[in-house]
Protein backbone atom coordinates (compact mmCIF):
# COMPACT_ATOMS: atom_id res chain seq x y z
CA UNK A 1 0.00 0.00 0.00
CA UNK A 2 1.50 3.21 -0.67
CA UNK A 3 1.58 5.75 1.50
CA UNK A 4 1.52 9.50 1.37
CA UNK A 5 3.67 12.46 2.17
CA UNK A 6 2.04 12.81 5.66
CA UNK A 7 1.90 9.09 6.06
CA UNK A 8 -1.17 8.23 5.64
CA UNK A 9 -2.39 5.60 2.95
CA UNK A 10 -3.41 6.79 -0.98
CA UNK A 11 -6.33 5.85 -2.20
CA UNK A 12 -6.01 4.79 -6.21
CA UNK A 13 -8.45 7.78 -6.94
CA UNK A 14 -6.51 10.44 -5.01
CA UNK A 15 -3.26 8.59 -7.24
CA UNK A 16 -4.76 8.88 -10.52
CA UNK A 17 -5.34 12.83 -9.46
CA UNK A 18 -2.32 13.23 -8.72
CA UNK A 19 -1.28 11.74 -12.14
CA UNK A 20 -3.79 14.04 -14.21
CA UNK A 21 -2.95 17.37 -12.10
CA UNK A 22 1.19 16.46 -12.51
CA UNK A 23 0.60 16.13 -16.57
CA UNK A 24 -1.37 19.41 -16.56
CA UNK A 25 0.81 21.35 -14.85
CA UNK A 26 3.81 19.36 -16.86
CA UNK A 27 1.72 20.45 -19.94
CA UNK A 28 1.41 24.72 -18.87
CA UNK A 29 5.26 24.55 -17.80
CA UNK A 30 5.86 23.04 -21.41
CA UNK A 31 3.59 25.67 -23.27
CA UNK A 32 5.22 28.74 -21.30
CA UNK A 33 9.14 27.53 -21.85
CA UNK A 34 8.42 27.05 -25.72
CA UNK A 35 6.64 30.64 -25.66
CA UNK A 36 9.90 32.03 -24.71
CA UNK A 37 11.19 30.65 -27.80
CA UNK A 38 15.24 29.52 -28.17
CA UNK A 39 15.73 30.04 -24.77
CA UNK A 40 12.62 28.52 -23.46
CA UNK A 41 13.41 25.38 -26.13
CA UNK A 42 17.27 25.29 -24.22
CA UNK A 43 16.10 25.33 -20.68
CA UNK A 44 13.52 22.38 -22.31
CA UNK A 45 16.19 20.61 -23.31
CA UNK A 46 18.46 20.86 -20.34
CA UNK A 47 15.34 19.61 -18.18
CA UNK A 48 14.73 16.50 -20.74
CA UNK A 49 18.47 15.65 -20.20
CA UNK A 50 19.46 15.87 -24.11
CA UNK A 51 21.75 18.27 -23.51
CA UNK A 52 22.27 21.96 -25.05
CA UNK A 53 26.25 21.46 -26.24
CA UNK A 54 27.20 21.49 -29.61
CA UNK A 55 28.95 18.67 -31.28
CA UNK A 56 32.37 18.73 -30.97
CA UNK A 57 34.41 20.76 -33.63
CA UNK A 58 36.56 19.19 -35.95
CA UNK A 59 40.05 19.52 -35.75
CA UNK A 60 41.79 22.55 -37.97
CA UNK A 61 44.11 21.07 -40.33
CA UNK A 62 45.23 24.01 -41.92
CA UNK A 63 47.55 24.50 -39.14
CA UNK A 64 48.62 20.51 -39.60
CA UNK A 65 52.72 20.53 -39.33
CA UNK A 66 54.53 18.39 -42.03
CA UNK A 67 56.06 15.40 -40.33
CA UNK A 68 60.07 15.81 -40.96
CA UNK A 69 60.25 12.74 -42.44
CA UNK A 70 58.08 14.33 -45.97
CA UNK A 71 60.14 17.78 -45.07
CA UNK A 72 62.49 18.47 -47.85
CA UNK A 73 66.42 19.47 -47.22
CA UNK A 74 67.12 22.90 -46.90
């Protein structure tokens, strides 16, 4: 039997409320973050877990240094 915050048992009724009022209120906090727009979607996203970092870069090779082995003789 679950029990609730104060101790006392949870009826399934009072559980499935619970369920419906959480998914409103999941559903308002949802609609309000994406009306911020970018930001809102960010803060979404860091809630969610997926992450708001960017892939990482690829390495600059036009900086690559010739291996002395392919240098030629001065």
């Amino acid at each position: 039997m679950r029990r609730s915050g104060t101790g006392g048992p949870v009826k399934g009724d009072a559980i499935e409320d619970l369920i419906v009022i959480s998914g409103v209120m999941v559903d308002h906090a949802l609609q309000n973050d994406l009306a911020l727009g970018a930001a809102g979607r960010r803060i979404l996203r860091a809630i969610e877990g997926t992450g708001t970092r960017r892939p990482p870069a690829r390495p600059h090779t036009h900086h690559a240094v010739e291996p002395l082995w392919n240098a030629t003789p001065a």
